[in-house]
PDB file of N, CA and C in Angstrom:
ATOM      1  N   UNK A   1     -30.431  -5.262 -53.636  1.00  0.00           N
ATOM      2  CA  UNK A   1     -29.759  -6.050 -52.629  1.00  0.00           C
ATOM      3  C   UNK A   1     -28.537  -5.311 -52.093  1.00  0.00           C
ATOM      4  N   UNK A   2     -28.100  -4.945 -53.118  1.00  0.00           N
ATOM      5  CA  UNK A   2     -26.303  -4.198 -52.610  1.00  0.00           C
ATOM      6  C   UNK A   2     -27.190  -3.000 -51.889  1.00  0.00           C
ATOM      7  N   UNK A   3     -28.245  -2.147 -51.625  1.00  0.00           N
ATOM      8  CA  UNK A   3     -28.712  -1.155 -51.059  1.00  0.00           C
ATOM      9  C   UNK A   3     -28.700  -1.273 -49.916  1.00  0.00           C
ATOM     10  N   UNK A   4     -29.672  -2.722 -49.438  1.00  0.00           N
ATOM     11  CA  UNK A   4     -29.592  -3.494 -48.055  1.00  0.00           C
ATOM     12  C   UNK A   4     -28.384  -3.423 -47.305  1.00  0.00           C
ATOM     13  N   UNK A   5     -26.989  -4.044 -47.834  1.00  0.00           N
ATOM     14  CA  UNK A   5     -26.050  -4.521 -47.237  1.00  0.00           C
ATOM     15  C   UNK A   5     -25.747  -2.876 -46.614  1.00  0.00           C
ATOM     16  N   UNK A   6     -25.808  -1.907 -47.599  1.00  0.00           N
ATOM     17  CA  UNK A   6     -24.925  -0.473 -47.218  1.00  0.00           C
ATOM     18  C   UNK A   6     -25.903   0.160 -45.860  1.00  0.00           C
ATOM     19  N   UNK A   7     -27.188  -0.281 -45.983  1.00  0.00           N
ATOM     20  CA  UNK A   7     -28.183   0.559 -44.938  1.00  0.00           C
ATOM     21  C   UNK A   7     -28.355  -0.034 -43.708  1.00  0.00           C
ATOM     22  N   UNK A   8     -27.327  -0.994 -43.704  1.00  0.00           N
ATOM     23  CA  UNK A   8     -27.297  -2.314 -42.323  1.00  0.00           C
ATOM     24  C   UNK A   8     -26.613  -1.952 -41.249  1.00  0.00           C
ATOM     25  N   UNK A   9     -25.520  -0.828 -41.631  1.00  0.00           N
ATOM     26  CA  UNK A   9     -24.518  -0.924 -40.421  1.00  0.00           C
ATOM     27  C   UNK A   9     -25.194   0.571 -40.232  1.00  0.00           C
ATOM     28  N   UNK A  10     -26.356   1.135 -40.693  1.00  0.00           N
ATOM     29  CA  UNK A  10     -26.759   2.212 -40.021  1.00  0.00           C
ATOM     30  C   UNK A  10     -27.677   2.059 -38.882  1.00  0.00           C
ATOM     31  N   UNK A  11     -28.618   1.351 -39.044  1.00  0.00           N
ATOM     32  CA  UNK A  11     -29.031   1.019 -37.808  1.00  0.00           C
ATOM     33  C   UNK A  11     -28.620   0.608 -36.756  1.00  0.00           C
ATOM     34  N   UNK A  12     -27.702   0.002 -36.907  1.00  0.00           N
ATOM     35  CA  UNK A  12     -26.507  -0.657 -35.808  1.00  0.00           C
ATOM     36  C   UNK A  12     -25.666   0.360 -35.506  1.00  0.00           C
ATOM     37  N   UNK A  13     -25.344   1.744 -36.163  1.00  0.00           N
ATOM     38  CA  UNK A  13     -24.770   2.292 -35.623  1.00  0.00           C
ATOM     39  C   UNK A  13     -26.031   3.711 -34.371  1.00  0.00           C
ATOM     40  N   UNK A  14     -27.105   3.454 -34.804  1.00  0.00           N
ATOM     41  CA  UNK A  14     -27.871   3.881 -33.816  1.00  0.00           C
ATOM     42  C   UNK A  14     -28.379   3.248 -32.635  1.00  0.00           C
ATOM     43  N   UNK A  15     -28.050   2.172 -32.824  1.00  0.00           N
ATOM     44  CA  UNK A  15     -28.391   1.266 -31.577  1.00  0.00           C
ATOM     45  C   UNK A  15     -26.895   1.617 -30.501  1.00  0.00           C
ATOM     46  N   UNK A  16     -25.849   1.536 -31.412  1.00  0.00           N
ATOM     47  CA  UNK A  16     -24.915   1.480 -30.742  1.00  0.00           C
ATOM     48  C   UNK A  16     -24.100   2.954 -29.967  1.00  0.00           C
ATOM     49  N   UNK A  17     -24.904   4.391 -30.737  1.00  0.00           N
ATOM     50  CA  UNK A  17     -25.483   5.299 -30.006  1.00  0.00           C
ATOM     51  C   UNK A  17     -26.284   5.429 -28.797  1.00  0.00           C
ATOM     52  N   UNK A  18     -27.206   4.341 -28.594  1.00  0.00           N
ATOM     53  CA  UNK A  18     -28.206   4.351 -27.708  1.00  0.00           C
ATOM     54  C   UNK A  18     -27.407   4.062 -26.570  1.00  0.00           C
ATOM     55  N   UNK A  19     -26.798   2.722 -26.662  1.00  0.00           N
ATOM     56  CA  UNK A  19     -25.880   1.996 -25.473  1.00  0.00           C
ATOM     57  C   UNK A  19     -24.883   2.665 -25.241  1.00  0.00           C
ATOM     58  N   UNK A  20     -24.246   3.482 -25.963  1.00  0.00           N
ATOM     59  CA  UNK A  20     -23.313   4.640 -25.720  1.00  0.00           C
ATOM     60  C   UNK A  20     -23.398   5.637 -24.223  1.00  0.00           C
ATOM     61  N   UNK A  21     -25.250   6.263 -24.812  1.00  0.00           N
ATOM     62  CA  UNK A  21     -25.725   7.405 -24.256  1.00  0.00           C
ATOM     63  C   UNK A  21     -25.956   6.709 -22.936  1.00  0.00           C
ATOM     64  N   UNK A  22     -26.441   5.424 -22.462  1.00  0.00           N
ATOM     65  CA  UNK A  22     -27.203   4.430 -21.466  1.00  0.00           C
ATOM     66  C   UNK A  22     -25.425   4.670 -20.436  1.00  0.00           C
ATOM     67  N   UNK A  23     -24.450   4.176 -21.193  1.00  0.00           N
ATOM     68  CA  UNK A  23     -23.791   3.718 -20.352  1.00  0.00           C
ATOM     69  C   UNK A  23     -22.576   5.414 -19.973  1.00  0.00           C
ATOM     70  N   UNK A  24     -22.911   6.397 -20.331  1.00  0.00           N
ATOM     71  CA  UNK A  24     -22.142   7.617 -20.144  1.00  0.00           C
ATOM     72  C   UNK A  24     -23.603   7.689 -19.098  1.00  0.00           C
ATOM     73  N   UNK A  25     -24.760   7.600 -18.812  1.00  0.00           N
ATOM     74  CA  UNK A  25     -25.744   7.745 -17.963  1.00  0.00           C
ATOM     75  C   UNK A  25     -25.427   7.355 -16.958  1.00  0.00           C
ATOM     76  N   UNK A  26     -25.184   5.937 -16.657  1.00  0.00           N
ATOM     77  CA  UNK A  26     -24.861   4.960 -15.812  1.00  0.00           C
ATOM     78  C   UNK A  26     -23.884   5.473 -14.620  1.00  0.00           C
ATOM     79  N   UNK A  27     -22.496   5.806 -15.520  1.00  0.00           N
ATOM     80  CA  UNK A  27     -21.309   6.103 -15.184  1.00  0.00           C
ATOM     81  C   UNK A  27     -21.734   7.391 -14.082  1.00  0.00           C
ATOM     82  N   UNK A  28     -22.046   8.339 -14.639  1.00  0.00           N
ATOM     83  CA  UNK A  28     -22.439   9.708 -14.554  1.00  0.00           C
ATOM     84  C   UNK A  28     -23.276   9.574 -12.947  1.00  0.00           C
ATOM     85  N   UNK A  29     -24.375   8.328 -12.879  1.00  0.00           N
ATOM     86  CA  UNK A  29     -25.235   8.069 -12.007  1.00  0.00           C
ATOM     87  C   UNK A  29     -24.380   7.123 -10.213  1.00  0.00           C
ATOM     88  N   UNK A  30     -23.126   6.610 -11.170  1.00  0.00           N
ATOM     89  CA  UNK A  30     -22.635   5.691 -10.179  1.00  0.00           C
ATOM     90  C   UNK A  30     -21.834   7.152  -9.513  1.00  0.00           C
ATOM     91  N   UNK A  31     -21.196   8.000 -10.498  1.00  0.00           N
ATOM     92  CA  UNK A  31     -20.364   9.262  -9.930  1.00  0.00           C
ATOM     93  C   UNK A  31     -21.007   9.884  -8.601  1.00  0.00           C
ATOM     94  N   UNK A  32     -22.294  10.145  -8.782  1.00  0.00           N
ATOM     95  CA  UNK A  32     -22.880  11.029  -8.402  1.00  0.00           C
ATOM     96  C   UNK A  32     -23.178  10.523  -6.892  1.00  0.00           C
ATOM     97  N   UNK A  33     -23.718   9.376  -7.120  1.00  0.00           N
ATOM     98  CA  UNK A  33     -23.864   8.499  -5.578  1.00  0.00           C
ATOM     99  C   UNK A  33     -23.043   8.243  -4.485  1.00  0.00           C
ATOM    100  N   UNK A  34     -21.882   7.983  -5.482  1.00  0.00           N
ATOM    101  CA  UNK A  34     -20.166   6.947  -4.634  1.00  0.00           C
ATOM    102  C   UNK A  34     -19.595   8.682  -4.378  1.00  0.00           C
ATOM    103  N   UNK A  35     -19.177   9.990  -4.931  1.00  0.00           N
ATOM    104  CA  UNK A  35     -18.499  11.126  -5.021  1.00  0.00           C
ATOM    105  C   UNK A  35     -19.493  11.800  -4.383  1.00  0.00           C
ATOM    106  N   UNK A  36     -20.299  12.847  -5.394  1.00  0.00           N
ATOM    107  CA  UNK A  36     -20.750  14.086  -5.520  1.00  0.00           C
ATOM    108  C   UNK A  36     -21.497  14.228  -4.027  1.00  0.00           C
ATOM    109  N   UNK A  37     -22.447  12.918  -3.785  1.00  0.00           N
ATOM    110  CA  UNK A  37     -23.741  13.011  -2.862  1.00  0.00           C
ATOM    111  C   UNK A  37     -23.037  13.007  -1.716  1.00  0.00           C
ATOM    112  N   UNK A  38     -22.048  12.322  -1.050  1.00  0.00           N
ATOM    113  CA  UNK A  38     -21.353  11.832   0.213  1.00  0.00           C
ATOM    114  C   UNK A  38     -20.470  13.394   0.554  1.00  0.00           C
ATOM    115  N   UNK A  39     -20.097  14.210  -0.990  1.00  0.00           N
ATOM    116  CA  UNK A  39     -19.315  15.204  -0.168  1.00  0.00           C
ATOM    117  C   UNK A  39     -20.049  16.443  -0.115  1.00  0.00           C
ATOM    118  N   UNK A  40     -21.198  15.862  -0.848  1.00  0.00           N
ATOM    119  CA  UNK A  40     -22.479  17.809  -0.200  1.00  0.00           C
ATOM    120  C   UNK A  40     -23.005  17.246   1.091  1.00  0.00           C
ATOM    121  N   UNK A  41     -23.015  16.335   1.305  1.00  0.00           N
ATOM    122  CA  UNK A  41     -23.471  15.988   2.528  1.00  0.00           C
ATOM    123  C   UNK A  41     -22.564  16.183   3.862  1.00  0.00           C
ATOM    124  N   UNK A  42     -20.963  15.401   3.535  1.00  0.00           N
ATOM    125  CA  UNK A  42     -19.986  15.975   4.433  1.00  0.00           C
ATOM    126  C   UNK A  42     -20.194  17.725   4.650  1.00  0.00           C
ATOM    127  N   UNK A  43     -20.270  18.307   3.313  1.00  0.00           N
ATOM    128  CA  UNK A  43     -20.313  19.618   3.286  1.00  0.00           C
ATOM    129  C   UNK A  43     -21.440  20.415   4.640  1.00  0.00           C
ATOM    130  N   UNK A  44     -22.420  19.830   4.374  1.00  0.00           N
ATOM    131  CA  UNK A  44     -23.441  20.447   5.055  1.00  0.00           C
ATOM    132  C   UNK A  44     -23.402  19.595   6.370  1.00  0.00           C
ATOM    133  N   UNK A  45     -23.112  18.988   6.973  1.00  0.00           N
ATOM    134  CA  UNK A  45     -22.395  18.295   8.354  1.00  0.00           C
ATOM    135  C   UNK A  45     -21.351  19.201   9.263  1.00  0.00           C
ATOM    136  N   UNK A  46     -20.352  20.039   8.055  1.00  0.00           N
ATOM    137  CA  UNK A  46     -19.287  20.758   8.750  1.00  0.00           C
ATOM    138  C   UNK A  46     -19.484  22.162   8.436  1.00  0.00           C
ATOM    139  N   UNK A  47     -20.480  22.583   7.793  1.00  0.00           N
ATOM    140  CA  UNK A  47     -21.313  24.357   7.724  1.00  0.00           C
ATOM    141  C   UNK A  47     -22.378  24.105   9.339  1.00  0.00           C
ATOM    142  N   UNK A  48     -22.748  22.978   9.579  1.00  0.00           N
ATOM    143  CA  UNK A  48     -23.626  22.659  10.633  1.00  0.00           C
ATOM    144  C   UNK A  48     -23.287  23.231  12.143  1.00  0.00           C
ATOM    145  N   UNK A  49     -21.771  22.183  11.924  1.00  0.00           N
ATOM    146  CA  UNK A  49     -21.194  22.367  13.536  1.00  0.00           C
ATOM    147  C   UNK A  49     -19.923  23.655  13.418  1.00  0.00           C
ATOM    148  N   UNK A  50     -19.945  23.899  12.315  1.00  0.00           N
ATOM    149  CA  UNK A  50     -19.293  25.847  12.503  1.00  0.00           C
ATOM    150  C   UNK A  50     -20.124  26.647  12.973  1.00  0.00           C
ATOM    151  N   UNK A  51     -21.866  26.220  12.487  1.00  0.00           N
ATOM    152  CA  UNK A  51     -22.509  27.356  13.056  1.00  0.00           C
ATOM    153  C   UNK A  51     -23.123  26.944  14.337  1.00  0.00           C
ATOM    154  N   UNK A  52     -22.813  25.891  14.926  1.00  0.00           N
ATOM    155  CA  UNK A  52     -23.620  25.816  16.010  1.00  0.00           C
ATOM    156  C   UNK A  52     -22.145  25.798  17.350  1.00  0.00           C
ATOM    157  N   UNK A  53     -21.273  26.216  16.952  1.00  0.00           N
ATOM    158  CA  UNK A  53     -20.359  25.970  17.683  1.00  0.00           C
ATOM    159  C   UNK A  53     -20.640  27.679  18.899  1.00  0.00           C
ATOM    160  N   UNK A  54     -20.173  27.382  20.111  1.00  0.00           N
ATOM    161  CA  UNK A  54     -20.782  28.408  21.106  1.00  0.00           C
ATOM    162  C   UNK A  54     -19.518  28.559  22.337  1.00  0.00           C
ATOM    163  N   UNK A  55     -18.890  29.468  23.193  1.00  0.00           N
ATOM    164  CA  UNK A  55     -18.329  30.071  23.557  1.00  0.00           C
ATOM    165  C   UNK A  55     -18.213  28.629  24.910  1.00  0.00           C
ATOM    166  N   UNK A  56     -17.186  28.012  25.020  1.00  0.00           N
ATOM    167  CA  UNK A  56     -17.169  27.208  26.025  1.00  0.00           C
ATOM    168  C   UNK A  56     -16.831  25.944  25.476  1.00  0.00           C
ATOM    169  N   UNK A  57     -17.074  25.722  24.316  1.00  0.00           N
ATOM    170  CA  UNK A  57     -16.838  24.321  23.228  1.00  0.00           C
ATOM    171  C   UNK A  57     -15.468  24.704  23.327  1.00  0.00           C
ATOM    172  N   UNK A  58     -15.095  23.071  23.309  1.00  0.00           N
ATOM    173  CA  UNK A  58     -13.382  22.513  23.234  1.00  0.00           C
ATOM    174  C   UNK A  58     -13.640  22.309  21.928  1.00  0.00           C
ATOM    175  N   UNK A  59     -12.472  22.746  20.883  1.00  0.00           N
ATOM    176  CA  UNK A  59     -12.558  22.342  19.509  1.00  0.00           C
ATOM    177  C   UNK A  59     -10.531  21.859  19.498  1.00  0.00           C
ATOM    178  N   UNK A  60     -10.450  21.555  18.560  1.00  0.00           N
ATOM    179  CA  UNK A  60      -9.770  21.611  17.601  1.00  0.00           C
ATOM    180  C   UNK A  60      -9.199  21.919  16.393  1.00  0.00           C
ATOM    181  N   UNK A  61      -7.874  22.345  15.792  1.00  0.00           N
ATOM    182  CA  UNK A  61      -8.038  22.711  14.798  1.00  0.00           C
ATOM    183  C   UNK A  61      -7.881  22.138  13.280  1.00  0.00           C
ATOM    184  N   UNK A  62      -7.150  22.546  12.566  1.00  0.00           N
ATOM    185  CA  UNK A  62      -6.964  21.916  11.774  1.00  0.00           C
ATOM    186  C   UNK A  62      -5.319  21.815  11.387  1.00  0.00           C
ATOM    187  N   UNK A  63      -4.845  22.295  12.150  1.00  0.00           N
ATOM    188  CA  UNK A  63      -3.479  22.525  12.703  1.00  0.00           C
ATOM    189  C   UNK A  63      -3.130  21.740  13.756  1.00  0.00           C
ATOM    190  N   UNK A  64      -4.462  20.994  14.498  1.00  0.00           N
ATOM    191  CA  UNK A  64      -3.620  19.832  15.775  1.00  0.00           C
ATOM    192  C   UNK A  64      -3.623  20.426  17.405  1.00  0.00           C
ATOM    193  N   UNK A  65      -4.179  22.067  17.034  1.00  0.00           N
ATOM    194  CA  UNK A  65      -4.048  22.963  18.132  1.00  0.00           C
ATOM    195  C   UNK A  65      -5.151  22.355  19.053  1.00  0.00           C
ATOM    196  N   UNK A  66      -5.630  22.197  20.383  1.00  0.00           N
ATOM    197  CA  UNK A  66      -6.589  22.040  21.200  1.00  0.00           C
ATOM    198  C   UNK A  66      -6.714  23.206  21.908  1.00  0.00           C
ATOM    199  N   UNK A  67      -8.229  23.558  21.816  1.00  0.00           N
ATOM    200  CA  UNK A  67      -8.746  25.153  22.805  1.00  0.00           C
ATOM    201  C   UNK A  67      -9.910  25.107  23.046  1.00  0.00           C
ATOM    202  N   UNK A  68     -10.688  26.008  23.929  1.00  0.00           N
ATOM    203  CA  UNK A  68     -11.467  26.337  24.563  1.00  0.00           C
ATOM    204  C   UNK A  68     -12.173  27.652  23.694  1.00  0.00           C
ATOM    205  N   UNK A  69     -13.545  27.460  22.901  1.00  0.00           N
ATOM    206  CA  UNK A  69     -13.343  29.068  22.628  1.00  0.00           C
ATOM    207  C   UNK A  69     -13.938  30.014  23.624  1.00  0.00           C
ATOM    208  N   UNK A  70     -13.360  30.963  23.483  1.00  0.00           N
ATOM    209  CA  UNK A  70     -13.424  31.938  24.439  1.00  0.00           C
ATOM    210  C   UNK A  70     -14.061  33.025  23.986  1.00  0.00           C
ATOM    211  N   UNK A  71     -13.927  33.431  22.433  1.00  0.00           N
ATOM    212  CA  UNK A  71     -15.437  34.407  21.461  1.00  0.00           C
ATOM    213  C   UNK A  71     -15.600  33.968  20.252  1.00  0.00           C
ATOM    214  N   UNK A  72     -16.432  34.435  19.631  1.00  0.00           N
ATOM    215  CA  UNK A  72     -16.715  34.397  18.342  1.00  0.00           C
ATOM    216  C   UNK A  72     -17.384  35.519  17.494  1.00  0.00           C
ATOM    217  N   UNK A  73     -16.798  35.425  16.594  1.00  0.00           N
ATOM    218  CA  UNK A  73     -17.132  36.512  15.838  1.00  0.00           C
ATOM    219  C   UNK A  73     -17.893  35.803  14.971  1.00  0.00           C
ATOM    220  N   UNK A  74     -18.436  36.756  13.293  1.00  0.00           N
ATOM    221  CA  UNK A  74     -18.578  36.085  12.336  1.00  0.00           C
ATOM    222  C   UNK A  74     -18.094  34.815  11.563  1.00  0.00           C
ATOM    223  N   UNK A  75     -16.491  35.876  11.829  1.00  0.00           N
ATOM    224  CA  UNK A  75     -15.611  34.747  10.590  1.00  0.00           C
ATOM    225  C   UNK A  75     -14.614  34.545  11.245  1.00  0.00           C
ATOM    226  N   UNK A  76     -14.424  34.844  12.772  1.00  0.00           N
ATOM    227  CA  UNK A  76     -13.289  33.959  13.475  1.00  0.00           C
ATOM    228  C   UNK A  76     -13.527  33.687  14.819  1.00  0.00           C
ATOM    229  N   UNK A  77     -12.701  32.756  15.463  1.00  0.00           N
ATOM    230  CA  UNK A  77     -13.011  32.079  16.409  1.00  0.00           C
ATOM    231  C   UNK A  77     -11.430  32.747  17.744  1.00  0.00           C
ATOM    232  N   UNK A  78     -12.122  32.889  18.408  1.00  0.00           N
ATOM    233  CA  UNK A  78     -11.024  33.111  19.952  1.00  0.00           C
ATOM    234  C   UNK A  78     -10.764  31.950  20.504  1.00  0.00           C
ATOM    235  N   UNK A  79      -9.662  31.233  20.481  1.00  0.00           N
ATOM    236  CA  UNK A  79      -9.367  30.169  21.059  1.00  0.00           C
ATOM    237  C   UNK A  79      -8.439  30.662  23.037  1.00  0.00           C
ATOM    238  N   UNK A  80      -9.179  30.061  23.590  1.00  0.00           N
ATOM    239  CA  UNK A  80      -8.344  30.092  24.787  1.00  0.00           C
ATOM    240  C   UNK A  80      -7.285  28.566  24.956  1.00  0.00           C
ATOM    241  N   UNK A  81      -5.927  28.691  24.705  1.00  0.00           N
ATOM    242  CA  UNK A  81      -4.809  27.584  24.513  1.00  0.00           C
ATOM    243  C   UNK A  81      -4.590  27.501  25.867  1.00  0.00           C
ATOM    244  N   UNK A  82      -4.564  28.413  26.939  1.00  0.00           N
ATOM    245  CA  UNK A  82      -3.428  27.606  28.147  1.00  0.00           C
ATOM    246  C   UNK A  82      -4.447  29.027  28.943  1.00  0.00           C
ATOM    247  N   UNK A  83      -3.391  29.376  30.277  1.00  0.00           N
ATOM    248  CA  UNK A  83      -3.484  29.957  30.932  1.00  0.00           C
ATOM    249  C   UNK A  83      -2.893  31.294  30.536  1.00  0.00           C
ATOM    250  N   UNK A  84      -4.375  32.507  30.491  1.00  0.00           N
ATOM    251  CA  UNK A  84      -4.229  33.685  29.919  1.00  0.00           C
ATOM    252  C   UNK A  84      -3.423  33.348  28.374  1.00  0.00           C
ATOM    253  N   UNK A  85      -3.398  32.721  27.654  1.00  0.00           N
ATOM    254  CA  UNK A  85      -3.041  32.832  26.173  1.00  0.00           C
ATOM    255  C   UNK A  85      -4.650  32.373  25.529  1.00  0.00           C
ATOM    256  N   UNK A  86      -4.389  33.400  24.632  1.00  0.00           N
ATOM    257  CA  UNK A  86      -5.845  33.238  23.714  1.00  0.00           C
ATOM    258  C   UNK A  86      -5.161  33.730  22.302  1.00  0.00           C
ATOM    259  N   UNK A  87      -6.114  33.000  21.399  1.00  0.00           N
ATOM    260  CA  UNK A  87      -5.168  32.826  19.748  1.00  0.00           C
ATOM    261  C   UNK A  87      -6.411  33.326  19.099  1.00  0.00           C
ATOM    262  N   UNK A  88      -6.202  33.903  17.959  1.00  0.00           N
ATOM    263  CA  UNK A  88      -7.739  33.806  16.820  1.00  0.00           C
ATOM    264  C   UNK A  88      -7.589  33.231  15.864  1.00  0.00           C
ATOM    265  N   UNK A  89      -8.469  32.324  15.458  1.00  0.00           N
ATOM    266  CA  UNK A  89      -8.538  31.887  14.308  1.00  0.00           C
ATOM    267  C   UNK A  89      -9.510  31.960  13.295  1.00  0.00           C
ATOM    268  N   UNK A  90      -9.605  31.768  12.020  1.00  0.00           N
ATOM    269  CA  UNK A  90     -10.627  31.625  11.079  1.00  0.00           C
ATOM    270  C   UNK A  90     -11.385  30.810  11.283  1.00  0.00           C
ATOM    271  N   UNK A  91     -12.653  30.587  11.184  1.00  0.00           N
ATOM    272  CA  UNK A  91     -13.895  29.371  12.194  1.00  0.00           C
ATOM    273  C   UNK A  91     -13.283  28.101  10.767  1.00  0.00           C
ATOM    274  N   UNK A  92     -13.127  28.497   9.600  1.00  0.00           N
ATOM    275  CA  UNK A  92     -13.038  27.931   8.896  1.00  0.00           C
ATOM    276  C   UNK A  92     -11.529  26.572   9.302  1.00  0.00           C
ATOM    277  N   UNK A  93     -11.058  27.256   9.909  1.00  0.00           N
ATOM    278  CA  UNK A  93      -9.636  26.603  10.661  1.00  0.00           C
ATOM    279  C   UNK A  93      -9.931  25.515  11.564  1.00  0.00           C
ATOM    280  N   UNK A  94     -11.402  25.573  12.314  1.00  0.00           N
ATOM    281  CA  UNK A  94     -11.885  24.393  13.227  1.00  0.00           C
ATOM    282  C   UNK A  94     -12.224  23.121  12.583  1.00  0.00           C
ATOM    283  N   UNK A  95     -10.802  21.989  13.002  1.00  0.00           N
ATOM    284  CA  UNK A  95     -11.540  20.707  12.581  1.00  0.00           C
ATOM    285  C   UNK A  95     -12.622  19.830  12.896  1.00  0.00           C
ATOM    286  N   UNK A  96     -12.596  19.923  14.072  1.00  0.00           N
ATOM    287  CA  UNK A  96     -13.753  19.582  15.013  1.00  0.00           C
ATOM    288  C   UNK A  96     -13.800  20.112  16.529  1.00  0.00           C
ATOM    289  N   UNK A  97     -15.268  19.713  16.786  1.00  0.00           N
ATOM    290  CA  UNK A  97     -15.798  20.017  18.076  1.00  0.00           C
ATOM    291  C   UNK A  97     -15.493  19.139  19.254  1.00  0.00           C
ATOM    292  N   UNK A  98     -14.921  18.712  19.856  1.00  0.00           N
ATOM    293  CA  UNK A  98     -14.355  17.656  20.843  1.00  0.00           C
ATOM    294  C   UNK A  98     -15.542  17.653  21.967  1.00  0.00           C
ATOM    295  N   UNK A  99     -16.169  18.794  22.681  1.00  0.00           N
ATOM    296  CA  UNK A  99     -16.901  18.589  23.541  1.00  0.00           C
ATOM    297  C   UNK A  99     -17.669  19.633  23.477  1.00  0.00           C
ATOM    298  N   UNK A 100     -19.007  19.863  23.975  1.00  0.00           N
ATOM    299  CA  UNK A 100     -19.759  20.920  23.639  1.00  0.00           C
ATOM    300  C   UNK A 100     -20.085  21.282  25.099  1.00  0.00           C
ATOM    301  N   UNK A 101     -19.870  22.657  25.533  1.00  0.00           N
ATOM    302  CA  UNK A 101     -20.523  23.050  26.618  1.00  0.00           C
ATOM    303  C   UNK A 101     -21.799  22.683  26.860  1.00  0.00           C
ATOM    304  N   UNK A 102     -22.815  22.220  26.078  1.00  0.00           N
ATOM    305  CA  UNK A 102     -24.094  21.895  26.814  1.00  0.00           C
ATOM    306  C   UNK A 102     -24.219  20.144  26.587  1.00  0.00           C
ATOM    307  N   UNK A 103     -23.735  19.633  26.172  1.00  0.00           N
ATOM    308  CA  UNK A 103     -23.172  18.095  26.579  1.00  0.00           C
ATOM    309  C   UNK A 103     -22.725  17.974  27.802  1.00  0.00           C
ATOM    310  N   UNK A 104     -21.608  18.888  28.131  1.00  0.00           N
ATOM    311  CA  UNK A 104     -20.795  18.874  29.650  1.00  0.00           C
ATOM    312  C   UNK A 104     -21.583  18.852  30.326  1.00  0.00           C
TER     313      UNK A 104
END
């Protein structure tokens, strides 16, 4: 009988392993949905319109600047700001696309 009582809280402590592992699952699953998924997705939304961005697009930066680009390179962007002033920036620097030359 005294064997019983000692081998009781072992099973209960594997059950209570189980619900452990269930609810670090759970957690892990709610992370992934509400966080992880929404910002590979933002991610691949703004790798999208860096690469589709084209010589005539009004952008913005990430600095507040408004321009016209005027070239592009690989890894930076020619902004035309005003009359005869043109700036370069890192494409990575563009917050958004405001208007697209083939929208216009």
């Amino acid at each position: 009988m005294e064997h019983l009582i000692a081998m009781a809280p072992q099973g209960g402590g594997s059950a209570n392993l189980i619900s452990t592992l269930i609810m670090f699952g759970a957690i892990f699953l709610i992370f992934y949905f509400m966080i992880i998924r929404p910002q590979q997705k933002r991610a691949k939304q703004r790798e999208k319109m860096l690469s589709n961005m084209q010589k005539g697009d009004k952008v913005v930066t990430s600095g507040g600047l408004h321009g016209t680009i005027a070239g592009l390179d690989e890894k930076t962007v020619l902004l035309q700001v005003g009359d005869n002033i043109k700036m370069k920036f890192e494409k990575s620097a563009i917050a958004s696309v405001i208007s697209s030359k083939e929208g216009s």
